[in-house]
C-alpha atoms as a PDB file:
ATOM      1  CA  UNK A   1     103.907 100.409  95.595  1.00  0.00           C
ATOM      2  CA  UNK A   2     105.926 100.163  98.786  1.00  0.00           C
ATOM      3  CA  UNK A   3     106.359  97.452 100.998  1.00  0.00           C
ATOM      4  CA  UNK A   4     104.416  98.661 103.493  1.00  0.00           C
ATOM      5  CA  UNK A   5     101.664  99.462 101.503  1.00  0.00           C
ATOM      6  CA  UNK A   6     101.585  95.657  99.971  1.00  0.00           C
ATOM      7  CA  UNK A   7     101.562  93.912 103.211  1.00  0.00           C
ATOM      8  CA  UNK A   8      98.693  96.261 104.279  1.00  0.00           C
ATOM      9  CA  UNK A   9      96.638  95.688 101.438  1.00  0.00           C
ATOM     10  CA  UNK A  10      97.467  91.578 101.409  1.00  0.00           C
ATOM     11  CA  UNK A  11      96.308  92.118 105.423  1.00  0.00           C
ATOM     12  CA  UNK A  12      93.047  93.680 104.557  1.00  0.00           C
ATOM     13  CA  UNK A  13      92.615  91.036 102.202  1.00  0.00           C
ATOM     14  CA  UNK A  14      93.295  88.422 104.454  1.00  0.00           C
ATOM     15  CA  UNK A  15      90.941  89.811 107.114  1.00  0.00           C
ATOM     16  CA  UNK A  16      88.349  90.424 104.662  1.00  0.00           C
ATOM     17  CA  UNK A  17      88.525  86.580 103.272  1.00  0.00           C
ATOM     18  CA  UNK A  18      88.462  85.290 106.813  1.00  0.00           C
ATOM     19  CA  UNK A  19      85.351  87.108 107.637  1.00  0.00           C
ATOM     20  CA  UNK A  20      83.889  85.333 104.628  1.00  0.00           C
ATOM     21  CA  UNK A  21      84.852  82.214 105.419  1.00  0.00           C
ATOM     22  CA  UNK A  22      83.473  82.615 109.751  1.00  0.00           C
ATOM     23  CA  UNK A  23      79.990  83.406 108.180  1.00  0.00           C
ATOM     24  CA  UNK A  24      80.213  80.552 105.767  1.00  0.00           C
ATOM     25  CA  UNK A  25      80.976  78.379 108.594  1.00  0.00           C
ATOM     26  CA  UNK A  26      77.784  79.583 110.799  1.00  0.00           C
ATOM     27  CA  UNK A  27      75.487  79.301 107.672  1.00  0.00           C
ATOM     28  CA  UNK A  28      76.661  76.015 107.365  1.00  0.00           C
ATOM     29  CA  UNK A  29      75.640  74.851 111.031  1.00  0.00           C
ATOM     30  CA  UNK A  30      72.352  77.337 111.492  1.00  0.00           C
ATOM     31  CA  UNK A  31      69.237  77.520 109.961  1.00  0.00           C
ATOM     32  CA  UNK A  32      69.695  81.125 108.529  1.00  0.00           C
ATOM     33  CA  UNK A  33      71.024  82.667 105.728  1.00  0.00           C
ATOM     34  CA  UNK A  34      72.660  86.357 104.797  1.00  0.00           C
ATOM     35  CA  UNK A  35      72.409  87.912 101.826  1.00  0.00           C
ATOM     36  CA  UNK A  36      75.401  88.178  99.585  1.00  0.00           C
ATOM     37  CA  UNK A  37      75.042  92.062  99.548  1.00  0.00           C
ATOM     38  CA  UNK A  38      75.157  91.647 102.788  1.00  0.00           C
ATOM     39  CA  UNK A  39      77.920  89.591 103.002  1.00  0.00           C
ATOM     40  CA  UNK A  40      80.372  91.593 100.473  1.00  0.00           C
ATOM     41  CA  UNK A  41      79.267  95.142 101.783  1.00  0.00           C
ATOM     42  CA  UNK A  42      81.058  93.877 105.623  1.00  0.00           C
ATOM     43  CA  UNK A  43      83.651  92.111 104.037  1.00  0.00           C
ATOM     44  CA  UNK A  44      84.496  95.434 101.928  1.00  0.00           C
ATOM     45  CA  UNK A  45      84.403  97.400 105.876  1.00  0.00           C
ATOM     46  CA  UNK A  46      86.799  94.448 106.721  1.00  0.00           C
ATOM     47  CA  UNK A  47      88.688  94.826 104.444  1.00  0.00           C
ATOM     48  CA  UNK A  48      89.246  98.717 104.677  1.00  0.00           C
ATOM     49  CA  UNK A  49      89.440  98.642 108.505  1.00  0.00           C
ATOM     50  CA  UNK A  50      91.891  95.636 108.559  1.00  0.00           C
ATOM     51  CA  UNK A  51      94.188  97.433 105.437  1.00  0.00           C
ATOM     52  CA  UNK A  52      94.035 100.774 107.898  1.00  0.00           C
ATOM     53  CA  UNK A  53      94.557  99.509 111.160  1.00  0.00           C
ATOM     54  CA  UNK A  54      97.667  97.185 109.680  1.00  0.00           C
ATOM     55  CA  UNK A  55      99.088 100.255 107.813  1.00  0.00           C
ATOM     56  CA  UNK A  56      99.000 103.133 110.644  1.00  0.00           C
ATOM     57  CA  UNK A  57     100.411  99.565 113.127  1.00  0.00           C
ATOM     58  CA  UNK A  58     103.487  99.196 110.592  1.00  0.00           C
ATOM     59  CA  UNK A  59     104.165 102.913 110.384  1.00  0.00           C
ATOM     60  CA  UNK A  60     103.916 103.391 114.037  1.00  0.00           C
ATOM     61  CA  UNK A  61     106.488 100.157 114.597  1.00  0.00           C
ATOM     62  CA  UNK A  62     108.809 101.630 111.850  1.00  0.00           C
ATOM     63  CA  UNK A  63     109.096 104.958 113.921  1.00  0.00           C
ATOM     64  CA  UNK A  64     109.707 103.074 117.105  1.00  0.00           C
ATOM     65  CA  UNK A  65     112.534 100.414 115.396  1.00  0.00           C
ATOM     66  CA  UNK A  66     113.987 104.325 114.344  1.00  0.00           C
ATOM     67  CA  UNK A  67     114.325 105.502 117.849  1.00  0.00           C
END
């Protein structure tokens, strides 16, 4: 696995943690809850959005360091 690949995937996993931890925070201070399928089936969209968006931004900054 190459470098870029790693950082994406530790990105998306970031991302994906931090969403958890936001709706932890507002279930904390409200009054409502949302179910844990709920809350694992948007962290897995975080997680895949924030691992693709940080992989095509490293690729496109590799091509521009090139030029």
């Amino acid at each position: 696995m190459g470098p870029i690949r790693k950082a994406s995937l530790l990105w998306g996993f970031v991302g994906g943690l931090s969403f958890l931890v936001l709706l932890q925070g507002y279930e904390l201070l409200s009054t409502q809850r949302v179910d844990w399928l709920v809350k694992f089936g948007v962290a897995l969209v975080v997680v895949a959005g924030a691992t693709g968006l940080s992989y095509a931004y490293q690729q496109r900054a590799r091509r521009k360091e090139r030029l």
